[in-house]
C-alpha atoms as a PDB file:
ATOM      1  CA  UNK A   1     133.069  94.811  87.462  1.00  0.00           C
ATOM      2  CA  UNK A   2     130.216  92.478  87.645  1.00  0.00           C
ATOM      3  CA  UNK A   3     129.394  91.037  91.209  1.00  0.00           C
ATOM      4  CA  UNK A   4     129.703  87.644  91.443  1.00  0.00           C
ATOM      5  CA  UNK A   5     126.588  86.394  93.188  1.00  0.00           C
ATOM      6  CA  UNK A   6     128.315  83.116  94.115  1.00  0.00           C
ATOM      7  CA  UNK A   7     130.763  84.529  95.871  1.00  0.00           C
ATOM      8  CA  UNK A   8     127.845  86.965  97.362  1.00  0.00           C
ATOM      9  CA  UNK A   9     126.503  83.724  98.525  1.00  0.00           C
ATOM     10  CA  UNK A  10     129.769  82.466  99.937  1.00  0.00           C
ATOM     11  CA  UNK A  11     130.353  85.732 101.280  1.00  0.00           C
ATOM     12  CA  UNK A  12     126.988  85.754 103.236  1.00  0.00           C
ATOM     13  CA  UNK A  13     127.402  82.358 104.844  1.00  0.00           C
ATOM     14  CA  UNK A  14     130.630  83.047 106.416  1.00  0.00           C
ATOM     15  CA  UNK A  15     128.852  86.925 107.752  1.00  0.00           C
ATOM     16  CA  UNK A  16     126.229  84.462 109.302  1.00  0.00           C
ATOM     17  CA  UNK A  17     128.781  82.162 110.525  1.00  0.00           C
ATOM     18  CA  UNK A  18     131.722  84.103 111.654  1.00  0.00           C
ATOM     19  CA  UNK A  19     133.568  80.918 111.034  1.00  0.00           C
ATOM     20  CA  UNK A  20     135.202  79.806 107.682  1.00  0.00           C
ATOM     21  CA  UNK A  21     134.944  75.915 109.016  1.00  0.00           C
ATOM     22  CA  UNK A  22     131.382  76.288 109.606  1.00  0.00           C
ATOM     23  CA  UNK A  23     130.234  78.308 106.403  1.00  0.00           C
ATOM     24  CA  UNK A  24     132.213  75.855 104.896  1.00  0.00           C
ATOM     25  CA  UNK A  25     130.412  72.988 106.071  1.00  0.00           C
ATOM     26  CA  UNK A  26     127.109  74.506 105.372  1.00  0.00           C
ATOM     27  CA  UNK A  27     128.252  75.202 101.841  1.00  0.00           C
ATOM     28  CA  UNK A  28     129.882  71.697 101.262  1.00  0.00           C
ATOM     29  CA  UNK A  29     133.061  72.898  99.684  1.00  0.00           C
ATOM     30  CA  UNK A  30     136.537  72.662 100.900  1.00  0.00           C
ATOM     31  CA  UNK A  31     137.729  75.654 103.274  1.00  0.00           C
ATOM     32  CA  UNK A  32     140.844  76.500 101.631  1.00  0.00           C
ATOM     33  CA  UNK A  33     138.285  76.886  98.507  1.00  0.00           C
ATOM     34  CA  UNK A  34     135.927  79.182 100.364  1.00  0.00           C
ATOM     35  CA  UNK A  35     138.591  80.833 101.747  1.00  0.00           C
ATOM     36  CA  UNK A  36     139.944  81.632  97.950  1.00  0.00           C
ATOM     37  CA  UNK A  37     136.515  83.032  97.323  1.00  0.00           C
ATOM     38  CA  UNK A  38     136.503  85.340  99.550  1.00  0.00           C
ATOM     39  CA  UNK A  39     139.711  86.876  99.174  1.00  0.00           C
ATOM     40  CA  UNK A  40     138.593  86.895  95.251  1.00  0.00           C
ATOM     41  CA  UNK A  41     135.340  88.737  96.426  1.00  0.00           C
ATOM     42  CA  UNK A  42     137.588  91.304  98.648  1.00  0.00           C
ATOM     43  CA  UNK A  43     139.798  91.925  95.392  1.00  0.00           C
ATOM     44  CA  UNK A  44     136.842  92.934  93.619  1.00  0.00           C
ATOM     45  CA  UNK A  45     135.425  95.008  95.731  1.00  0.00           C
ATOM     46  CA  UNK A  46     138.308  96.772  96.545  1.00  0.00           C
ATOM     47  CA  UNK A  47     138.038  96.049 100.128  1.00  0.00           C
ATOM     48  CA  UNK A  48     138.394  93.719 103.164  1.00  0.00           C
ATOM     49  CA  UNK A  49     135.032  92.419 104.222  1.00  0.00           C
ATOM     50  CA  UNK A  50     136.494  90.043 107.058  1.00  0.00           C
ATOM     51  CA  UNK A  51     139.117  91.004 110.217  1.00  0.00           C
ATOM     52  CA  UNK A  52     140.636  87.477 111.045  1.00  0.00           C
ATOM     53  CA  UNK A  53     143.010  87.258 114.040  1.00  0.00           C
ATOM     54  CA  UNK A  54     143.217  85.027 117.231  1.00  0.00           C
ATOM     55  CA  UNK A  55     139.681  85.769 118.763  1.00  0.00           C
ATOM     56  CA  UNK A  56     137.892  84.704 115.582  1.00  0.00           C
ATOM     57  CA  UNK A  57     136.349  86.496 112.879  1.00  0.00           C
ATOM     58  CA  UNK A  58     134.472  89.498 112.568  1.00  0.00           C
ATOM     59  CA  UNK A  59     132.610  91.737 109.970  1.00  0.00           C
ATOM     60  CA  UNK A  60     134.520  94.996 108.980  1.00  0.00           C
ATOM     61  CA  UNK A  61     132.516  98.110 108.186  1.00  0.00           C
ATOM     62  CA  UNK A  62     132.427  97.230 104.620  1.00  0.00           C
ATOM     63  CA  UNK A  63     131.199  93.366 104.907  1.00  0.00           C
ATOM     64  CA  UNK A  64     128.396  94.840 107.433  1.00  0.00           C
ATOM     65  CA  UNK A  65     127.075  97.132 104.600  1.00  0.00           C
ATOM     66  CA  UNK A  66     127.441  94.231 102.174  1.00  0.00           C
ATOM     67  CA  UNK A  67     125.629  92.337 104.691  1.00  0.00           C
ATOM     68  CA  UNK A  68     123.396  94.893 104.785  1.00  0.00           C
ATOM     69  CA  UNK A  69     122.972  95.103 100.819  1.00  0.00           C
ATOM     70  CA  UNK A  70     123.178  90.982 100.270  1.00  0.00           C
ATOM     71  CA  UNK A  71     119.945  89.884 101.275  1.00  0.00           C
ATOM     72  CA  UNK A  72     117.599  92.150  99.008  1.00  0.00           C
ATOM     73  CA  UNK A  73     120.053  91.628  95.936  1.00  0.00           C
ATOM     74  CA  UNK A  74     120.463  87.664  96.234  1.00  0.00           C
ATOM     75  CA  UNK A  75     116.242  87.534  96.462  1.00  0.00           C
ATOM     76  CA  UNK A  76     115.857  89.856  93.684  1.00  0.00           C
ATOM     77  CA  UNK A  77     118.498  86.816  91.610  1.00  0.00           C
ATOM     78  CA  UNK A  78     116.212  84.088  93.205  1.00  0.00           C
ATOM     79  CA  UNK A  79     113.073  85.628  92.057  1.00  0.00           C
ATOM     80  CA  UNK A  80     114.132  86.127  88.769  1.00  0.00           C
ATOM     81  CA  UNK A  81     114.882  82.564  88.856  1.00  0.00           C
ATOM     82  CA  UNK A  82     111.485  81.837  89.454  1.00  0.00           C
ATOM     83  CA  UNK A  83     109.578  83.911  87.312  1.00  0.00           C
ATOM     84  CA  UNK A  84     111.586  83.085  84.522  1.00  0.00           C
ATOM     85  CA  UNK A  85     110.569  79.039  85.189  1.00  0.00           C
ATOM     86  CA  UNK A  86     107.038  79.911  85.912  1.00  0.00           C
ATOM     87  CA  UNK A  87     106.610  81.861  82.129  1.00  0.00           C
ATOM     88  CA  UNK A  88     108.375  78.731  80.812  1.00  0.00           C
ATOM     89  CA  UNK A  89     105.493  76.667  81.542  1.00  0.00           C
ATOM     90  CA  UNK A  90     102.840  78.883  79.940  1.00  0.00           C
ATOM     91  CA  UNK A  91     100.578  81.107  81.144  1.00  0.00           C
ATOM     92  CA  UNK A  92     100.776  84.392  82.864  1.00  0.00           C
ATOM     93  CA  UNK A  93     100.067  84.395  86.995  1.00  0.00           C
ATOM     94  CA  UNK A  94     100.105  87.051  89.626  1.00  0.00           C
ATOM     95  CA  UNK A  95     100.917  85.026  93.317  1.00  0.00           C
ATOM     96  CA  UNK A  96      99.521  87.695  96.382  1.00  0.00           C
ATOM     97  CA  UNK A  97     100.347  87.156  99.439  1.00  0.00           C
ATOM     98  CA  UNK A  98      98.555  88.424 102.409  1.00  0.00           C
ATOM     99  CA  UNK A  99      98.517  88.494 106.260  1.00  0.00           C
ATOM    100  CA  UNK A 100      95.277  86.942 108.358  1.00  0.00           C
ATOM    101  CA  UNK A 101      92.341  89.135 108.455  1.00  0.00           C
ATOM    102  CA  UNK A 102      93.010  90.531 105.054  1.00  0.00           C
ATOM    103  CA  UNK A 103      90.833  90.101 102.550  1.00  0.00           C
ATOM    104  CA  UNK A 104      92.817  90.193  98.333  1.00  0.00           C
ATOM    105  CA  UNK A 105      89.226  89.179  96.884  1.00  0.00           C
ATOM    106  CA  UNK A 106      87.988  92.663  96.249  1.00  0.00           C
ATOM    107  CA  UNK A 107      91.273  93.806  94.776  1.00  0.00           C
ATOM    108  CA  UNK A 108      91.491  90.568  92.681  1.00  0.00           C
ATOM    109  CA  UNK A 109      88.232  91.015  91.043  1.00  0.00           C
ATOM    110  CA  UNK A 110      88.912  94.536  90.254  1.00  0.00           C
ATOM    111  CA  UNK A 111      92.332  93.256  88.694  1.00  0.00           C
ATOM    112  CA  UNK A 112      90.864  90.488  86.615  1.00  0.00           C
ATOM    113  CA  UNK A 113      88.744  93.076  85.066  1.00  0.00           C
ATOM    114  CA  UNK A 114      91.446  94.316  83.442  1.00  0.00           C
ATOM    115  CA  UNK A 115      93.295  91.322  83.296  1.00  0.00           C
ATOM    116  CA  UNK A 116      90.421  88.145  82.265  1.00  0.00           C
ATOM    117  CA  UNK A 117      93.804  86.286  81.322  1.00  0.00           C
ATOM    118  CA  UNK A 118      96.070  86.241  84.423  1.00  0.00           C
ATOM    119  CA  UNK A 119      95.639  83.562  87.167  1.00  0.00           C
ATOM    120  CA  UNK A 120      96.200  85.120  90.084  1.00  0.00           C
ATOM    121  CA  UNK A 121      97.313  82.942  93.391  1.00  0.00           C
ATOM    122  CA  UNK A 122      96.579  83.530  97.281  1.00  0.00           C
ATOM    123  CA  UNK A 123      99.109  82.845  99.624  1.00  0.00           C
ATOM    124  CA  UNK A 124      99.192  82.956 103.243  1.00  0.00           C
ATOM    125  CA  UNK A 125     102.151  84.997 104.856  1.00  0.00           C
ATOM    126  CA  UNK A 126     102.860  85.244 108.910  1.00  0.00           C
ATOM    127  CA  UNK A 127     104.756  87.946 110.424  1.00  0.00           C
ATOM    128  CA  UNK A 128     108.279  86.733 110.174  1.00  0.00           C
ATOM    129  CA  UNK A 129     108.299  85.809 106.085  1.00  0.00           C
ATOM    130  CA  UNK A 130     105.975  88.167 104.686  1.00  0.00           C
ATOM    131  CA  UNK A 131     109.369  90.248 103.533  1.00  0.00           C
ATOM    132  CA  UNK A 132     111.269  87.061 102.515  1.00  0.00           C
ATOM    133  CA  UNK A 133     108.617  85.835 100.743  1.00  0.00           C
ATOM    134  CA  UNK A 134     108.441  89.118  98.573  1.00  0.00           C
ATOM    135  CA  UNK A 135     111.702  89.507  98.182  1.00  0.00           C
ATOM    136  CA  UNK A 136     112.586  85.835  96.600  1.00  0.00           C
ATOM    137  CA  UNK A 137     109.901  85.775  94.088  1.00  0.00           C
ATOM    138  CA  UNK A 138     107.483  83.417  96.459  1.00  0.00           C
ATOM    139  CA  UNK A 139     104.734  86.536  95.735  1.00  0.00           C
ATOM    140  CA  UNK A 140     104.611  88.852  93.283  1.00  0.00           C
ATOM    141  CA  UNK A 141     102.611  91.280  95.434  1.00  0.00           C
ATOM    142  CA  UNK A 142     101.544  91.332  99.402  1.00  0.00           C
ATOM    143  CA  UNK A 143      99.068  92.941 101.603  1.00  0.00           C
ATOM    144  CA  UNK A 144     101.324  93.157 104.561  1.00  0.00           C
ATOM    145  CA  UNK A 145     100.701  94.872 108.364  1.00  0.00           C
ATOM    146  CA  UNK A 146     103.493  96.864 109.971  1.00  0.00           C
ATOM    147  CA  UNK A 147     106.342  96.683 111.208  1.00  0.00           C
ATOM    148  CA  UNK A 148     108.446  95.029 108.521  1.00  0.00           C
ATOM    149  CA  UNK A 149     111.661  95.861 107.223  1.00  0.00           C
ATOM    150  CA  UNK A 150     110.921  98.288 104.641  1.00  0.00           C
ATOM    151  CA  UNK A 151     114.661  97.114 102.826  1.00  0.00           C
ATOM    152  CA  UNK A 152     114.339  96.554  99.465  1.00  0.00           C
ATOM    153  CA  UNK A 153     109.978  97.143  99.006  1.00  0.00           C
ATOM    154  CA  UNK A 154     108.182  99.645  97.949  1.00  0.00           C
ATOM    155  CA  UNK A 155     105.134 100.217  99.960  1.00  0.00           C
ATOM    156  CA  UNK A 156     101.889 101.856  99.370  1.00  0.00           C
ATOM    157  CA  UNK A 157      99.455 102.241 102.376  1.00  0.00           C
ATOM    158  CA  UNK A 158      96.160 101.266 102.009  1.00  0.00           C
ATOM    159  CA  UNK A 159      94.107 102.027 104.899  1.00  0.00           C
ATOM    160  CA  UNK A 160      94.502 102.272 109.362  1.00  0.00           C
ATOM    161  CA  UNK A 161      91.857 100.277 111.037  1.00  0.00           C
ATOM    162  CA  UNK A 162      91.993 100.174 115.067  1.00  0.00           C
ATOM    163  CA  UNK A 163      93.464  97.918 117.133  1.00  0.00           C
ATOM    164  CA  UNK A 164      91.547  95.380 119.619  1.00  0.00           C
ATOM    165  CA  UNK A 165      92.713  93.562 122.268  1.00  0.00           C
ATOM    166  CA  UNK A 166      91.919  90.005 122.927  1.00  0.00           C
ATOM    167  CA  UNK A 167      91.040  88.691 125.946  1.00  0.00           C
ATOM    168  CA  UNK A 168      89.674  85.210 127.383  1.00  0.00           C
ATOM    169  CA  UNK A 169      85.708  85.701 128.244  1.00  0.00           C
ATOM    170  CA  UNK A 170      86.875  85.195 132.078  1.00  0.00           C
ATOM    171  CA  UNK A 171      88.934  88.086 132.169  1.00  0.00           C
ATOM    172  CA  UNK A 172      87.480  91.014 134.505  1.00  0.00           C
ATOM    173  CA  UNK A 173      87.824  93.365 131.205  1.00  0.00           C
ATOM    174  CA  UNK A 174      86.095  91.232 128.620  1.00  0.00           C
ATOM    175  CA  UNK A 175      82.535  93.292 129.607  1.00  0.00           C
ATOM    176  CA  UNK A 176      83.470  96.441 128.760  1.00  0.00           C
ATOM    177  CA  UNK A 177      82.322  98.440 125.702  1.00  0.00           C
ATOM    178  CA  UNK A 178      85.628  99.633 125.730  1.00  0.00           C
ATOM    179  CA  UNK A 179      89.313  99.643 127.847  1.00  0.00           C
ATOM    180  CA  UNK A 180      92.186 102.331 127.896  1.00  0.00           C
ATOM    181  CA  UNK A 181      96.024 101.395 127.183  1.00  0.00           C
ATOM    182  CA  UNK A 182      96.392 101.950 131.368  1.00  0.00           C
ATOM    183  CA  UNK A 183      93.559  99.092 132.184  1.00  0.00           C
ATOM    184  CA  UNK A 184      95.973  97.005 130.301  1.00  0.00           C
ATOM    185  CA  UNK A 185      99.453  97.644 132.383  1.00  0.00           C
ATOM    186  CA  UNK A 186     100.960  95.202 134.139  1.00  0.00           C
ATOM    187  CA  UNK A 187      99.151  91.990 131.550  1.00  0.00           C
ATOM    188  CA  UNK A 188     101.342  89.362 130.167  1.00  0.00           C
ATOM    189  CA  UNK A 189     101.786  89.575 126.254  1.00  0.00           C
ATOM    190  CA  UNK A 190     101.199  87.177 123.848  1.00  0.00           C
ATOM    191  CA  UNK A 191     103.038  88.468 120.670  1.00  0.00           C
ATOM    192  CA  UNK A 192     103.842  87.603 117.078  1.00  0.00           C
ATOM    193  CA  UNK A 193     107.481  88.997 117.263  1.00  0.00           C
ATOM    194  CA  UNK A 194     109.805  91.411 119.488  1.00  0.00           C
ATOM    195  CA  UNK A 195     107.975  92.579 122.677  1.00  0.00           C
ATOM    196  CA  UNK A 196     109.179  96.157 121.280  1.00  0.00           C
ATOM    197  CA  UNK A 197     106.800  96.224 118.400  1.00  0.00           C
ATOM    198  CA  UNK A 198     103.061  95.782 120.096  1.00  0.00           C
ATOM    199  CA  UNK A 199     101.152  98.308 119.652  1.00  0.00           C
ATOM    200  CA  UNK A 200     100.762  99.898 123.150  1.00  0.00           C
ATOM    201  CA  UNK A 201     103.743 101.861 124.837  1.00  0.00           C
ATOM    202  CA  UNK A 202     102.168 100.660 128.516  1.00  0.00           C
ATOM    203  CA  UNK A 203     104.799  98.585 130.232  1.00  0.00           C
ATOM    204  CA  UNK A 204     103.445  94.612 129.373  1.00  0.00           C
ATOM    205  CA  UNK A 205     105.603  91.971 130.848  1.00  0.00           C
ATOM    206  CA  UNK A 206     106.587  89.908 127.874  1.00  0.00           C
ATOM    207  CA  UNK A 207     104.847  86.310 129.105  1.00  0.00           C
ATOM    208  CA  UNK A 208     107.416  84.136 127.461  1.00  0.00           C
ATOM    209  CA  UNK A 209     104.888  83.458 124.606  1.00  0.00           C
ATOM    210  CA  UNK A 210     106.411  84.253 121.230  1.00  0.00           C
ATOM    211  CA  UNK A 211     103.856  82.501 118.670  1.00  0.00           C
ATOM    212  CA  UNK A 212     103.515  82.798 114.888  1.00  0.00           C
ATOM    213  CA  UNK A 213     100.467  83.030 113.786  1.00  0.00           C
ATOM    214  CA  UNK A 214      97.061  84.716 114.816  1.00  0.00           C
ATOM    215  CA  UNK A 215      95.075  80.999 115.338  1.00  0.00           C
ATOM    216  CA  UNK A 216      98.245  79.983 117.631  1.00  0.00           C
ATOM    217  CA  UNK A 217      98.524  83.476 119.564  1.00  0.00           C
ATOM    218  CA  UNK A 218      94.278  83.027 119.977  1.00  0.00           C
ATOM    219  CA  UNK A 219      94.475  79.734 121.453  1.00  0.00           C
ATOM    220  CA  UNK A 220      97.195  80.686 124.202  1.00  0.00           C
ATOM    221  CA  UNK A 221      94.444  83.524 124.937  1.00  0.00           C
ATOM    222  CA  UNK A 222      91.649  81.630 125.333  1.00  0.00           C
ATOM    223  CA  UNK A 223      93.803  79.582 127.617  1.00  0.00           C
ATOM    224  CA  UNK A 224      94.146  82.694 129.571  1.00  0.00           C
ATOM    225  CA  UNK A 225      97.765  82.830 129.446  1.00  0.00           C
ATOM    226  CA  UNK A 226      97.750  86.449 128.259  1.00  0.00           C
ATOM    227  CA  UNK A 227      96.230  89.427 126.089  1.00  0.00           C
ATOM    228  CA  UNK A 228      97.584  90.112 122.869  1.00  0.00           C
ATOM    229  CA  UNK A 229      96.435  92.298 120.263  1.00  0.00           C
ATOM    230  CA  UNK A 230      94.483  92.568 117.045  1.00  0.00           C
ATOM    231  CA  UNK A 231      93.431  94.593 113.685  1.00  0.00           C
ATOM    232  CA  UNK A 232      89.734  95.186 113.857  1.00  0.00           C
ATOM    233  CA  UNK A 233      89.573  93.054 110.522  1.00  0.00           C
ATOM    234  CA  UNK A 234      91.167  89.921 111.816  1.00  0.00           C
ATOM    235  CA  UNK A 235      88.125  90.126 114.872  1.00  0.00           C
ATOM    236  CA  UNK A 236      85.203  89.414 111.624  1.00  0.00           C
ATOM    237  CA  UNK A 237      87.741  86.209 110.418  1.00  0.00           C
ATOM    238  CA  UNK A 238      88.441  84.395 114.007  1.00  0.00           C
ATOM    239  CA  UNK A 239      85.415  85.261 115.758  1.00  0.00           C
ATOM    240  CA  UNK A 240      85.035  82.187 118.923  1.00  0.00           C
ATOM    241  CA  UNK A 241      82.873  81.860 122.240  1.00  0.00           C
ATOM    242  CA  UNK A 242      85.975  81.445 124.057  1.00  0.00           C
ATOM    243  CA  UNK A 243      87.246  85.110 123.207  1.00  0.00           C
ATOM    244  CA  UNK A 244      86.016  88.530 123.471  1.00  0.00           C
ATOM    245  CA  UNK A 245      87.927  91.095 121.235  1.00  0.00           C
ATOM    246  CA  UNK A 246      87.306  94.636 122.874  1.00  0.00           C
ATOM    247  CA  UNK A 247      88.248  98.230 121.342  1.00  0.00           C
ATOM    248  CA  UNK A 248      91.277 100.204 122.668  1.00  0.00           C
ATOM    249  CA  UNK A 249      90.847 103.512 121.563  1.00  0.00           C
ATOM    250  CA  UNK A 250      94.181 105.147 122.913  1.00  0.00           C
ATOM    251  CA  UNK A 251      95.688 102.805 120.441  1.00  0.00           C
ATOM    252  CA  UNK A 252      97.296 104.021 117.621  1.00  0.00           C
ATOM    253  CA  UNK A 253      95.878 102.408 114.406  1.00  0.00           C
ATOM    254  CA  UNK A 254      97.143  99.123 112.379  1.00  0.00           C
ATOM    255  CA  UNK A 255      98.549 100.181 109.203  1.00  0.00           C
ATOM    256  CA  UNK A 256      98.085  97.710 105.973  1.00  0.00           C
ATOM    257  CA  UNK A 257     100.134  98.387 103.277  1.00  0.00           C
ATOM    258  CA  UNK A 258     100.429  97.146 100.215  1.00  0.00           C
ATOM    259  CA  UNK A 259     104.081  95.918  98.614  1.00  0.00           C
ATOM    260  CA  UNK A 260     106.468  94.058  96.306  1.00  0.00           C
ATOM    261  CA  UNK A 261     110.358  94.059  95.602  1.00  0.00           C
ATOM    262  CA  UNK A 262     111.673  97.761  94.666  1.00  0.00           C
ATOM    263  CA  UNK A 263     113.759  96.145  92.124  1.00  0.00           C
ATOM    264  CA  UNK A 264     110.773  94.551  90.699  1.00  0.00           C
ATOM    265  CA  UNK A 265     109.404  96.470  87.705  1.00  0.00           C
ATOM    266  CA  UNK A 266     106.414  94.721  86.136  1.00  0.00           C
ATOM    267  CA  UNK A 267     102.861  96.287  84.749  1.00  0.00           C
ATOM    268  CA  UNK A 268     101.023  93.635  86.376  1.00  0.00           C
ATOM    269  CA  UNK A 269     101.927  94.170  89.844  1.00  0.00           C
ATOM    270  CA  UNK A 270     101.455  98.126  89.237  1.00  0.00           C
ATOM    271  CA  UNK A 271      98.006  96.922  88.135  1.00  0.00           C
ATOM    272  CA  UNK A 272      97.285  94.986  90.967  1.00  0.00           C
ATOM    273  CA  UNK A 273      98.847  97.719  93.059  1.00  0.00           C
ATOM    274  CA  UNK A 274      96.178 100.619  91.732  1.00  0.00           C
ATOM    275  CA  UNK A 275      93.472  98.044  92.052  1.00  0.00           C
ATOM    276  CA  UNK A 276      94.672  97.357  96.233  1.00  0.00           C
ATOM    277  CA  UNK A 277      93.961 101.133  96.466  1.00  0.00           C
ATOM    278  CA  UNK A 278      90.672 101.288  94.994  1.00  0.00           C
ATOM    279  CA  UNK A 279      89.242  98.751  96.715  1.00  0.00           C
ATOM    280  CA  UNK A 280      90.695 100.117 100.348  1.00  0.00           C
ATOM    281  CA  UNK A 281      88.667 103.179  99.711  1.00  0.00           C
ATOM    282  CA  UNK A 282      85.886 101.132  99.730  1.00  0.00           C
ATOM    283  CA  UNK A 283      86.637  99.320 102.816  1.00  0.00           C
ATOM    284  CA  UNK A 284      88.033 102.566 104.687  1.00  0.00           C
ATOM    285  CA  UNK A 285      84.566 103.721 103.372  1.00  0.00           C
ATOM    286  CA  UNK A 286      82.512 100.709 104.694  1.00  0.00           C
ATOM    287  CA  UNK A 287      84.792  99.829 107.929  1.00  0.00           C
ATOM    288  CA  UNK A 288      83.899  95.815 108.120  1.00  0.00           C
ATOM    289  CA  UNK A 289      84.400  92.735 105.297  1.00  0.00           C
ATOM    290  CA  UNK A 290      80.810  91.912 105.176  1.00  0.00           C
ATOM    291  CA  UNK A 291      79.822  95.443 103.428  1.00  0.00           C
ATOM    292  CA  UNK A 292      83.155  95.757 101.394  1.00  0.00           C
ATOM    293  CA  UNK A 293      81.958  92.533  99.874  1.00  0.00           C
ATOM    294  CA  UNK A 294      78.676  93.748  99.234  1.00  0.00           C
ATOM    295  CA  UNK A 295      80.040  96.575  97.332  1.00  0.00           C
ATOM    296  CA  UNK A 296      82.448  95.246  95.615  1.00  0.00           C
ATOM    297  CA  UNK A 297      79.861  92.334  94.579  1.00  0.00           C
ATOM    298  CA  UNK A 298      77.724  94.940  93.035  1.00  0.00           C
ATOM    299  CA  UNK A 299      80.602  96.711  91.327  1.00  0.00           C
ATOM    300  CA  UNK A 300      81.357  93.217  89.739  1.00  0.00           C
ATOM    301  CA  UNK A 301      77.818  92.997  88.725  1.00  0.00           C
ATOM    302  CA  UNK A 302      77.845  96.100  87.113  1.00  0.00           C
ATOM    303  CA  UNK A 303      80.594  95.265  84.832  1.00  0.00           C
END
């Protein structure tokens, strides 16, 4: 039995949902027709997916591992999609995404080595799409930080740098040479995502400032509306007077990884892949941008 990824797509709008009029809606088909769907989908699967009774709708154990299973698998169909258009126009491209602070230069010059004839693409990923946009085909390859939900990629670390915490240049700590995760208890967070994943375990009130990316997190900082936190590298890229980054030792380090869909199997992304990891050595080697470009500028000259 082939899976229908129509009905996948049905099936995953009314999960969403919890309510057949609503999914519906969303979908722009009749009711009774998604309704049909669904039961179709059940009948393949050999299972029911959905309890329906007076108080509503709700996921059985089976639709919450489908659920589970859906996203990755739809994705993987969408980035097919889109491969398959982008050869149809000509040419052969490798898209990399990466988060702020880290650098795909060095690893895409040691790539086009090997590969003079493949274009490859930069794009920008924030915390809450750098898994989307691997999984749906919108990169081929990403330099992403931790946490992420490791569901469907395959992940190869790269290299730990430490962790920094920013402050605003007013702030009693911003002097030090250095501050502990205890000098730190009791400040209000500025934070990418859930409170739950910053890097210290020191109680930190969450401020009520969830932001997006690093240049809208800084500016809240220099506002002095809270600390948040930083990998050493993204300190070289957003350096401003109105900041001072200090170390945290107690820290545990960032962890950069680099990734792409498991279900993706191409010899161009395990190229780029071996060529991330040569080029972290260097910079785990070198510990700032500034020398890792110097390096890998001689390499290049070399040949």
């Amino acid at each position: 039995m082939d899976l229908d990824l129509r009905k996948l797509r049905y099936f995953v709008a009314v999960a969403d949902r919890l309510h057949f009029g609503h999914a519906a809606e969303d979908l722009h088909i009749a009711q009774p027709a998604l309704s049909r769907q669904i039961r179709a989908l059940e009948q393949d699967l050999g299972a029911p997916l959905f309890t329906r009774d007076s108080h509503g709708v709700t996921l059985t154990d089976a639709g919450r591992q489908l659920l589970d299973d859906a996203g990755p698998l739809l994705a993987s169909a969408h980035a097919v999609r889109r491969r398959v258009t982008a050869a149809a126009r000509g040419g052969r491209r490798l898209v990399v995404g990466f988060r702020a602070g880290i650098p795909v230069i060095p690893a895409a010059r040691e790539f086009g080595g090997r590969h003079p004839d493949v274009v490859v693409d930069v794009q920008r990923m924030e915390w809450d799409d750098q898994v989307p946009m691997l999984l749906d085909g919108r990169v081929d390859v990403g330099f992403v930080r931790l946490p992420v939900d490791e569901t469907g990629l395959r992940l190869t670390l790269l290299y730990t740098e430490p962790f920094m915490v920013a402050l605003p240049t007013d702030h009693p700590l911003a002097g030090k040479e250095e501050v502990t995760e205890a000098d730190l208890a009791g400040e209000p967070l500025i934070w990418h995502a859930d409170p739950s994943t910053q890097p210290t375990r020191r109680p930190l009130p969450d401020s009520g400032l969830r932001v997006r990316g690093v240049e809208e997190k800084l500016e809240h900082v220099a506002a002095g509306r809270g600390i948040s936190f930083v990998g050493r590298s993204e300190t070289v890229f957003y350096s401003r007077p109105d900041i001072r980054y200090v170390p945290v030792p107690d820290l545990a380090p960032d962890q950069v990884f680099v990734a792409m869909a498991a279900s993706r199997t191409s010899p161009l992304a395990d190229d780029f892949f071996a060529a991330a990891q040569t080029t972290a050595e260097i910079t785990a080697e070198c510990g700032n941008y500034e020398m890792w470009q110097l390096v890998t500028d001689a390499a290049a000259q070399r040949g």
